[in-house]
Protein backbone atom coordinates (compact mmCIF):
# COMPACT_ATOMS: atom_id res chain seq x y z
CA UNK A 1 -12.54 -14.56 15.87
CA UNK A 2 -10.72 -17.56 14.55
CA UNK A 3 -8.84 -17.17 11.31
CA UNK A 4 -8.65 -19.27 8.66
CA UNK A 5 -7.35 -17.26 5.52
CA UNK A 6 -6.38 -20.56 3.52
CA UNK A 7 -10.40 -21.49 3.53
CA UNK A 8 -11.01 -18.09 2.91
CA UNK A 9 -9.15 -17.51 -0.24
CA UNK A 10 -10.66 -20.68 -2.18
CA UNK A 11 -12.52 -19.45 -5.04
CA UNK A 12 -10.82 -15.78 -4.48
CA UNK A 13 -8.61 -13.90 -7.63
CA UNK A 14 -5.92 -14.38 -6.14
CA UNK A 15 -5.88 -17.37 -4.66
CA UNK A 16 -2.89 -19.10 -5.14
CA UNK A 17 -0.46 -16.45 -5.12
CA UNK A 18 2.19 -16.53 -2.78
CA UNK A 19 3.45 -12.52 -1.35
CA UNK A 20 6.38 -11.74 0.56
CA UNK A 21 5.63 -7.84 2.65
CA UNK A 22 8.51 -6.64 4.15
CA UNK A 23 6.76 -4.32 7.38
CA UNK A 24 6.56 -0.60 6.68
CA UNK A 25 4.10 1.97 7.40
CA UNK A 26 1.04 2.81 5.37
CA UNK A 27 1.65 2.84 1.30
CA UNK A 28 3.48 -1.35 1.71
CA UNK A 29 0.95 -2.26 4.38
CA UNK A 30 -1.81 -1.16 2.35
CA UNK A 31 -0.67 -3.21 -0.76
CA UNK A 32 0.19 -6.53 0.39
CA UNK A 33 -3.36 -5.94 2.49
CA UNK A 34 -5.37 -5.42 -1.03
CA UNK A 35 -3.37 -8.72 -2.22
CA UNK A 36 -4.80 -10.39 0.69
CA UNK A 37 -8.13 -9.31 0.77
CA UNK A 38 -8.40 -11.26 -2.66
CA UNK A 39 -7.40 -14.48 -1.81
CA UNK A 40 -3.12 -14.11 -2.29
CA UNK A 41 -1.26 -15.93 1.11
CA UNK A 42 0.68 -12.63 2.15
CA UNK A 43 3.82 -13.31 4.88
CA UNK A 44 4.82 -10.21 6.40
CA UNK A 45 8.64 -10.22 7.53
CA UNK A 46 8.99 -8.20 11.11
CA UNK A 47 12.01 -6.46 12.25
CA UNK A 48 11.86 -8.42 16.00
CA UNK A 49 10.55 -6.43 19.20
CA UNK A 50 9.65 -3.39 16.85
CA UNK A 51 6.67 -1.40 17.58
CA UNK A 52 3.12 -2.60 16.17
CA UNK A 53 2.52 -0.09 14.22
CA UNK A 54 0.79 -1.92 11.18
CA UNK A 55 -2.77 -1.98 11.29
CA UNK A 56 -3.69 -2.78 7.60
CA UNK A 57 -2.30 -6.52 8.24
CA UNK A 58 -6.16 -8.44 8.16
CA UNK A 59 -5.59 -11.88 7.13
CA UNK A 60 -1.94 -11.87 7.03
CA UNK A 61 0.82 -13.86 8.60
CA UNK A 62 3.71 -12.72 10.30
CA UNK A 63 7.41 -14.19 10.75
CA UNK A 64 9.95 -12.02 12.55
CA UNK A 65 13.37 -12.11 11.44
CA UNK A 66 16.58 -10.49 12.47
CA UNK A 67 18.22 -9.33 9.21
CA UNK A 68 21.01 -8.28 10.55
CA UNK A 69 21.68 -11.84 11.25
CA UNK A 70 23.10 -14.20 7.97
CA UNK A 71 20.84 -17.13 8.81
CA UNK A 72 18.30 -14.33 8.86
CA UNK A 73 19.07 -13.57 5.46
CA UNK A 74 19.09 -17.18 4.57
CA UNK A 75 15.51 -17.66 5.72
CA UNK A 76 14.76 -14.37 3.73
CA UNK A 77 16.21 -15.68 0.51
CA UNK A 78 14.63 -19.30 1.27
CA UNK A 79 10.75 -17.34 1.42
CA UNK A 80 11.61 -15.80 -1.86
CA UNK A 81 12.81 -18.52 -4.01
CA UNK A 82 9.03 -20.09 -3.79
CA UNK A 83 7.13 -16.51 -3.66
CA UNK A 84 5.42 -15.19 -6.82
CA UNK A 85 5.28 -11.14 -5.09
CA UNK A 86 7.81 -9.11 -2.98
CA UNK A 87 6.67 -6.30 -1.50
CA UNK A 88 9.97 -3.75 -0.08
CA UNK A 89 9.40 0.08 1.19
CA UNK A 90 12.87 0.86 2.02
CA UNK A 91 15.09 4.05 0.67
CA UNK A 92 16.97 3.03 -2.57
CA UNK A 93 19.94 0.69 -2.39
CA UNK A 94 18.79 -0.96 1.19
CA UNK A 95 18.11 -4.30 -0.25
CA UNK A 96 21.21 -4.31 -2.23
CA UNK A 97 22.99 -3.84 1.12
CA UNK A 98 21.61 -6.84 2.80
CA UNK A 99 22.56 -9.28 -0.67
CA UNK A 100 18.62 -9.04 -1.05
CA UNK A 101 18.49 -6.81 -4.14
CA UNK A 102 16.58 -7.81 -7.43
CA UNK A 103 19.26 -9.22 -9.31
CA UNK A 104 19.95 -11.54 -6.84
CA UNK A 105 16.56 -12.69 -5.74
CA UNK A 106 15.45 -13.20 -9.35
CA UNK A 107 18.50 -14.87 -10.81
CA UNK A 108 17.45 -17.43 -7.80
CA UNK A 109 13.50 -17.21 -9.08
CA UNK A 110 13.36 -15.55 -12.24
CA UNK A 111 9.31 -15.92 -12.16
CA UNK A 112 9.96 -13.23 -8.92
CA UNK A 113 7.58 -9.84 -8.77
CA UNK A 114 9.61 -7.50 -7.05
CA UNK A 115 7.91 -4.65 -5.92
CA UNK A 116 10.00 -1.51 -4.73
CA UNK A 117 7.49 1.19 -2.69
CA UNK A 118 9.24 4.08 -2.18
CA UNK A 119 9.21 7.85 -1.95
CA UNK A 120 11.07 9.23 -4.57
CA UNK A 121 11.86 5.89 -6.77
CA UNK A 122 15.30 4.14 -7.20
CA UNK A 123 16.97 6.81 -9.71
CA UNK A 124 17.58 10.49 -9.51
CA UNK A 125 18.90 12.86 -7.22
CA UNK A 126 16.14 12.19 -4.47
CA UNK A 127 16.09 8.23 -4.71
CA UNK A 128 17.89 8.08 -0.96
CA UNK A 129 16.12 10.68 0.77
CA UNK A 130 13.52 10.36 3.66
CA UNK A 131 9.99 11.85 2.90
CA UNK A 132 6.27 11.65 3.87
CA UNK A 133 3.23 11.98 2.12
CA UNK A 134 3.47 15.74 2.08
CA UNK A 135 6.72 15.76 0.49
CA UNK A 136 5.76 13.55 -2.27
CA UNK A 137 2.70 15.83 -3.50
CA UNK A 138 4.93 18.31 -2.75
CA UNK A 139 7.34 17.79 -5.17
CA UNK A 140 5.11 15.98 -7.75
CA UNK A 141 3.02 19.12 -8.14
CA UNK A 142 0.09 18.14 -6.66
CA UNK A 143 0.06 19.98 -3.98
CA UNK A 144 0.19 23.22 -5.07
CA UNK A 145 -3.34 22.85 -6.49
CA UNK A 146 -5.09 22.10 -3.06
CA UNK A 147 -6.31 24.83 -0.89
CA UNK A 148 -8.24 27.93 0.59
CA UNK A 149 -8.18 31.21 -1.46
CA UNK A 150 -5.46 33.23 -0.24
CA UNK A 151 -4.12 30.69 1.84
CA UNK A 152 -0.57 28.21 2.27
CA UNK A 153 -1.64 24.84 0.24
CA UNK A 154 -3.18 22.45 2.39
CA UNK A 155 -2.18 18.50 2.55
CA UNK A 156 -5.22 16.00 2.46
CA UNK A 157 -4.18 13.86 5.12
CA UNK A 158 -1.88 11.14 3.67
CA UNK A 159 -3.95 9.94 1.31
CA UNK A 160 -2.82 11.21 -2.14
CA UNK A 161 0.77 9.74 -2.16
CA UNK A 162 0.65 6.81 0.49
CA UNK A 163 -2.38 5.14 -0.34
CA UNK A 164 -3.58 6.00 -3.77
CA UNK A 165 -0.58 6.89 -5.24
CA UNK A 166 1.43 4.31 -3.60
CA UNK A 167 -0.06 0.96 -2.22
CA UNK A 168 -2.66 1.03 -4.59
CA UNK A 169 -0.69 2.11 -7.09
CA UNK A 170 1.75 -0.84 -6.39
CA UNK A 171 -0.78 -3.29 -6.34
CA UNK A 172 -2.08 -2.35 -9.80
CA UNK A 173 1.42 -2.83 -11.05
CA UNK A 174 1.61 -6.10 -9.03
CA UNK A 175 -1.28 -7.24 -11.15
CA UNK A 176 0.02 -6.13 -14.21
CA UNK A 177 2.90 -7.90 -13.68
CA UNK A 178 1.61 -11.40 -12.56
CA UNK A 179 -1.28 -11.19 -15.60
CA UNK A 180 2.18 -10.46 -18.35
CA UNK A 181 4.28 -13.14 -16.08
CA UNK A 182 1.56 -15.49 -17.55
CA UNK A 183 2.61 -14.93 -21.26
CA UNK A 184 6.13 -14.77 -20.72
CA UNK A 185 6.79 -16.75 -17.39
CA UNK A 186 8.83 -14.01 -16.02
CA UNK A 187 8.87 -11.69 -13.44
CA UNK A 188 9.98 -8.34 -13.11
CA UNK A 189 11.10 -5.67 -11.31
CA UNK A 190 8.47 -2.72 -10.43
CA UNK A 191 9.39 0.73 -9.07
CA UNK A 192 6.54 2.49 -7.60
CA UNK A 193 7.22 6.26 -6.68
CA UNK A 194 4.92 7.95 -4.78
CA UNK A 195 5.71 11.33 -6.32
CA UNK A 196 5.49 9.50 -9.99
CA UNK A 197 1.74 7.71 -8.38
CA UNK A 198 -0.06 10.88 -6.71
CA UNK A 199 1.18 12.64 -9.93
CA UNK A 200 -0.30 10.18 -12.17
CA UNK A 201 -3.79 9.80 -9.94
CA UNK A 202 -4.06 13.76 -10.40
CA UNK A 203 -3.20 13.06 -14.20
CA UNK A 204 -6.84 14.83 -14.78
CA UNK A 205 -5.39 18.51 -13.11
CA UNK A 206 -2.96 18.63 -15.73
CA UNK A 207 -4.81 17.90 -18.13
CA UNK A 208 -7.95 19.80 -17.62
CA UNK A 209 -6.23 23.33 -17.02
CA UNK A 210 -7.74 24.38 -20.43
CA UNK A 211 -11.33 23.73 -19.29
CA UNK A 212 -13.42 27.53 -17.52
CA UNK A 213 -13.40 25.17 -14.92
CA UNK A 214 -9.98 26.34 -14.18
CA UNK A 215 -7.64 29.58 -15.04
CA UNK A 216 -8.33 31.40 -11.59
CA UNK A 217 -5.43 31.19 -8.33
CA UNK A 218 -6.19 28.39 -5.70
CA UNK A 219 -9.17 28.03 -3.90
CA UNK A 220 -10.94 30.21 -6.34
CA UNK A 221 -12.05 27.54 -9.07
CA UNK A 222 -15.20 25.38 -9.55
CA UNK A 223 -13.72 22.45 -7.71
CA UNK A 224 -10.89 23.65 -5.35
CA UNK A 225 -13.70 25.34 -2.84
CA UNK A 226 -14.24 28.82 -5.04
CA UNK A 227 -17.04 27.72 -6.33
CA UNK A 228 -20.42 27.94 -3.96
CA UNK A 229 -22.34 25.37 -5.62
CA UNK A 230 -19.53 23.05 -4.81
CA UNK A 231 -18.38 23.41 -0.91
CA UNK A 232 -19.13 22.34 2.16
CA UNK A 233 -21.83 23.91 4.41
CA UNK A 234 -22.26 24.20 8.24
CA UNK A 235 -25.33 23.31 9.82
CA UNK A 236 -27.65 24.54 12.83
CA UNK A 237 -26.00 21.52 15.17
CA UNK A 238 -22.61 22.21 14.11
CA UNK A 239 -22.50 19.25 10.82
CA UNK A 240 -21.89 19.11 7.86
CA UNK A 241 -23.48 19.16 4.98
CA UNK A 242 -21.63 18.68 0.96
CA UNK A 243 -23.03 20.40 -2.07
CA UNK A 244 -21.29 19.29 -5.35
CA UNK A 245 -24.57 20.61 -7.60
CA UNK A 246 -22.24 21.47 -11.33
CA UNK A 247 -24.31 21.20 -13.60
CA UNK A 248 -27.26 23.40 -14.03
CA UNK A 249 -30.29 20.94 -13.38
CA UNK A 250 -28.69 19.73 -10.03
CA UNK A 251 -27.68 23.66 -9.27
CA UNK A 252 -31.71 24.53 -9.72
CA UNK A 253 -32.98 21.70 -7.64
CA UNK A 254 -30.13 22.69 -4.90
CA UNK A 255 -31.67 25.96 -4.85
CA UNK A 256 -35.26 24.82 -4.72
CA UNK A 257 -34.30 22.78 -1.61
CA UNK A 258 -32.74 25.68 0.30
CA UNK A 259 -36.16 28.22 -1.00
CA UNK A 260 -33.50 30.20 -3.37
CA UNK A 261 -34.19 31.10 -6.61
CA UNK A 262 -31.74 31.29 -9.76
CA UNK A 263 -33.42 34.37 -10.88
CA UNK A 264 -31.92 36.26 -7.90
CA UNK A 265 -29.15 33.59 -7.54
CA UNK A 266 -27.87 32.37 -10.82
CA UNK A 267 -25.64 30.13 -11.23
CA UNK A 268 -23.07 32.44 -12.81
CA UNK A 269 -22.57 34.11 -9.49
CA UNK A 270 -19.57 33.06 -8.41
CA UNK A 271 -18.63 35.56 -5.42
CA UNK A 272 -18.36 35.68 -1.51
CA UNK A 273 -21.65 37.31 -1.42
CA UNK A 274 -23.85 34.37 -2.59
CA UNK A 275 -21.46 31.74 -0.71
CA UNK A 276 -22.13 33.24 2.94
CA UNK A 277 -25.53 33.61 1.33
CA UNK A 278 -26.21 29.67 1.18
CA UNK A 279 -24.31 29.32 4.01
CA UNK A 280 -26.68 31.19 6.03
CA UNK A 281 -29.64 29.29 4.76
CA UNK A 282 -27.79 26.06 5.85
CA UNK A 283 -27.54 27.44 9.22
CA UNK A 284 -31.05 27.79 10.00
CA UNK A 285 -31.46 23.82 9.35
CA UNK A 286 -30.25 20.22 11.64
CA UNK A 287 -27.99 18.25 8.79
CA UNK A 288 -30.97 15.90 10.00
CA UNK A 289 -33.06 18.27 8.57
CA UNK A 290 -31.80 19.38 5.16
CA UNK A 291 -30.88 15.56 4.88
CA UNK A 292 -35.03 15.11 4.69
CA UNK A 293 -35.08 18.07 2.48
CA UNK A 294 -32.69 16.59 -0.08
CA UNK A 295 -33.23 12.69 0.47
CA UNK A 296 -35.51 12.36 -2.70
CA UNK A 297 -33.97 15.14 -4.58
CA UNK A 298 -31.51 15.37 -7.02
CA UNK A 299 -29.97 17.90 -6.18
CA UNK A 300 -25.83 16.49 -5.35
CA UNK A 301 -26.43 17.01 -1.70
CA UNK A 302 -25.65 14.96 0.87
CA UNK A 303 -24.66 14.76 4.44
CA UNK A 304 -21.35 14.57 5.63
CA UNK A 305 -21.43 11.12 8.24
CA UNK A 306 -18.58 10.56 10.56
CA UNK A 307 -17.04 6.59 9.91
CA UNK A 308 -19.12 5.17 12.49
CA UNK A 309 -22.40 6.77 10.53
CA UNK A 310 -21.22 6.02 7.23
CA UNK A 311 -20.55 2.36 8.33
CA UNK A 312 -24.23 2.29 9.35
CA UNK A 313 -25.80 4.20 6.59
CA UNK A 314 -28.73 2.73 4.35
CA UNK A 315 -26.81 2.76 1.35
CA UNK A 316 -23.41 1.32 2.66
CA UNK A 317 -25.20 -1.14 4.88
CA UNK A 318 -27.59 -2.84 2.12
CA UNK A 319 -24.02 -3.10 -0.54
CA UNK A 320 -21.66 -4.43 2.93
CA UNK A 321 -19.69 -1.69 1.84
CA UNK A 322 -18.05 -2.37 5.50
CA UNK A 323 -16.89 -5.05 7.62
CA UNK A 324 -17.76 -5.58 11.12
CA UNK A 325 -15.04 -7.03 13.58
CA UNK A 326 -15.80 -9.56 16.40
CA UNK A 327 -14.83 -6.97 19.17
CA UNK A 328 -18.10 -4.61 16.75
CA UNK A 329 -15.47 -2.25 15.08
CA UNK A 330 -16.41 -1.49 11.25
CA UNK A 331 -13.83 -1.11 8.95
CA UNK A 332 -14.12 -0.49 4.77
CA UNK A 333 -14.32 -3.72 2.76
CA UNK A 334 -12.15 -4.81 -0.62
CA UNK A 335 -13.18 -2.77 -3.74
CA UNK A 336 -14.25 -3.36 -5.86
CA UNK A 337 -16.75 -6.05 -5.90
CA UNK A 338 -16.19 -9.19 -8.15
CA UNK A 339 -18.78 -11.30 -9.15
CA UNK A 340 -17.22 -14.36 -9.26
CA UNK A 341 -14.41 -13.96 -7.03
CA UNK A 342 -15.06 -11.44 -5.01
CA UNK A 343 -13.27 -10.73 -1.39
CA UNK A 344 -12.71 -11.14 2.12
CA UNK A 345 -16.34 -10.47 3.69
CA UNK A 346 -15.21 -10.46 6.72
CA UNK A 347 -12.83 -8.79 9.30
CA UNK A 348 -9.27 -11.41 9.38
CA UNK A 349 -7.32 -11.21 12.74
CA UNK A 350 -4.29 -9.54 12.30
CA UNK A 351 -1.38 -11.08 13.16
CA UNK A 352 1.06 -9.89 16.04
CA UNK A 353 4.92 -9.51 14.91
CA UNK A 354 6.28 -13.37 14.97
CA UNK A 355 2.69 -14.81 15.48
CA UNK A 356 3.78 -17.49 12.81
CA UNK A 357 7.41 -18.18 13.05
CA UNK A 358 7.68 -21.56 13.62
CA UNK A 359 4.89 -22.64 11.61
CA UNK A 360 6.30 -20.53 8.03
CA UNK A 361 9.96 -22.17 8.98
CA UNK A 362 8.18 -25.73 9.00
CA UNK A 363 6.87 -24.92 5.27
CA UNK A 364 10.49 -23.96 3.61
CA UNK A 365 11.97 -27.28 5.26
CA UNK A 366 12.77 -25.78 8.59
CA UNK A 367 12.38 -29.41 11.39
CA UNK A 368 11.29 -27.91 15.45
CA UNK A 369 14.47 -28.42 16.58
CA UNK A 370 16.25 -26.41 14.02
CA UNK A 371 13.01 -23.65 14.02
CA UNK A 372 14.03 -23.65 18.05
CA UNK A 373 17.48 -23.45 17.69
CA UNK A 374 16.84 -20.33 15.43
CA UNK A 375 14.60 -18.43 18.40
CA UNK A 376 17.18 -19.43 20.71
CA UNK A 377 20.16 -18.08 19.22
CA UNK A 378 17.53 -14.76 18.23
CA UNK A 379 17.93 -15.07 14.76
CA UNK A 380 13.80 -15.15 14.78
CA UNK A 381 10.91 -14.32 17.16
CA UNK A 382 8.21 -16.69 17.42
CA UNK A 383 4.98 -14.88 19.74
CA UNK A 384 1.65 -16.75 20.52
CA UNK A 385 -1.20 -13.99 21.07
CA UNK A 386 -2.38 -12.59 18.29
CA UNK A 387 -4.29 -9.23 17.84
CA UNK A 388 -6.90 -7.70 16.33
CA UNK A 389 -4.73 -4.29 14.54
């Protein structure tokens, strides 16, 4: 598929808006790629002859630049005197290092978002040390609420701190920023945390522990898996089915659907015995089948679809809630939906590390010869294929 993200991002939010990504993994990848699913120009900077590791970079455009280099540096500084966003992921105190810090950068372009995407944040004991995911809802307290009964805390993937509690996170501050940059006319400096950003997305935990919803050890509560009415439920072909029936009208038409009654089952009963009790009952039954069951019912049932199924389903296919690729990959669109200026519809060819060298050199002033003398010398990469990542 042929890209062409400048037609694309006419008419888009944030068209117009000019980000520079530094490469990272995940939480930065994810940001810059929400910035450029609505319409903002994003230039990812590559470390050369890395690994491709970043697949979040749809409609993106690469330069790779040794920054270990000073003319490296230079071209650095040069991107960020005309940007409006920078996007950096590294520990605390690496972009001071390489003269790149945010005093610098915005005494050269005071109008200059500069977003830090880190870990632990820039101050405090931690600021400098290496984490994951885990460690962030680890030490930001979210973790401890997520689990079996009676068993170690479990980690949902690495989507609590890297994704919702960091790029997304970021890119709501990004926002921010840019819509107070146009009362003042000046940027800013933003330091997302990931432990600071999972702990504010779980904001609710905290401060719902007064609610009977709560009060009992992990795993044992209405919406940590204790409760039965709110759990996930094997099937006779070895699915999936998820029951999230709370409230009382939704907990008597889940029972109707499975031939229970609340007179022998009420919804009170919160123990073991009526959990492997519905369990059973979902055993008996395809997920095909108690989908049927529960299609016209409101009963907060629902089948649990692989991606490929949930690309395909009904309800996702009618709203586009996912793209479809040239090579007939899905993948989830922008979200949410604007009326006006809504995003990308469409899957944007990622670009390979260096894709556009030469041609983001020719926009900052850069002539052939001197954008050749640059890959020469290996202060730059400059690659021709592109892929789709």
């Amino acid at each position: 598929m042929k890209q062409q993200p400048l037609k694309m991002t006419m008419g888009m939010a944030l068209h117009g808006v000019k980000v520079i990504e530094f490469a990272g993994l995940a939480p930065a990848p994810f940001c810059g790629m929400i910035l450029s699913d609505f319409g903002a120009k994003v230039i990812r900077i590559d470390k050369p002859n890395s690994l491709e590791m970043d697949r979040q970079g749809r409609g993106k455009r690469s330069i790779a630049i040794d920054l270990k280099k000073k003319e490296g540096l230079s071209i650095v500084r040069q991107l960020c005197s005309t940007a409006d966003v920078l996007i950096e992921p590294f520990r605390a105190g690496v972009m001071e290092k390489l003269g790149l810090g945010p005093k610098f950068l915005l005494n050269e372009n005071p109008k200059l978002i500069y977003a830090r995407l880190t870990g632990y944040g820039q101050n405090g004991p931690m600021s400098s040390r290496a984490g994951h995911d885990i460690n962030y809802i680890a030490t930001s307290g979210v973790l401890s609420y997520i689990g079996r009964s009676r068993e170690r805390p479990h980690a949902p993937l690495n989507l609590l701190a890297d994704f919702a509690g960091g790029g997304m996170t970021c890119a709501l501050g990004i926002i921010m920023a840019l819509y107070e940059r146009t009362q003042s006319g000046q940027g800013q400096v933003i330091d997302a945390s990931m432990v600071e950003g999972s702990a504010y997305v779980a904001n609710w935990l905290w401060k719902s522990s007064d609610l009977p919803i709560w009060g009992k050890p992990r795993g044992e509560n209405s919406l940590d898996g204790g409760a039965p009415f709110y759990d996930t439920y094997e099937t006779a072909d070895k699915k999936y089915m998820a029951v999230g029936a709370l409230e009382p009208q939704f907990y008597v038409k889940l029972l109707q659907g499975l031939g229970l009654s609340v007179e022998e089952y009420p919804q009170t009963m919160i123990n073991d015995k009526m959990k492997q009790k519905i369990a059973q009952v979902f055993a008996t039954k395809t997920r095909a089948e108690w989908t049927e069951i529960f299609k016209d019912m409101d009963a907060c049932c629902t089948p649990i679809l692989d991606p490929q199924e949930a690309a395909l389903h009904p309800h996702n296919a009618i709203n586009k809630s996912f793209l479809r690729s040239a090579d007939g990959k899905f993948e989830p669109g922008p979200a949410p939906k604007l009326s006006r200026t809504p995003g990308v519809d469409r899957v944007l060819t990622a670009p390979r590390q260096g894709q556009h060298t030469v041609e983001i050199l020719k926009e900052i002033g850069y002539s052939g010869e001197a954008a050749q003398k640059l890959i020469d010398s290996e202060v730059v990469l400059q690659r021709q294929k592109s892929s789709k990542l």
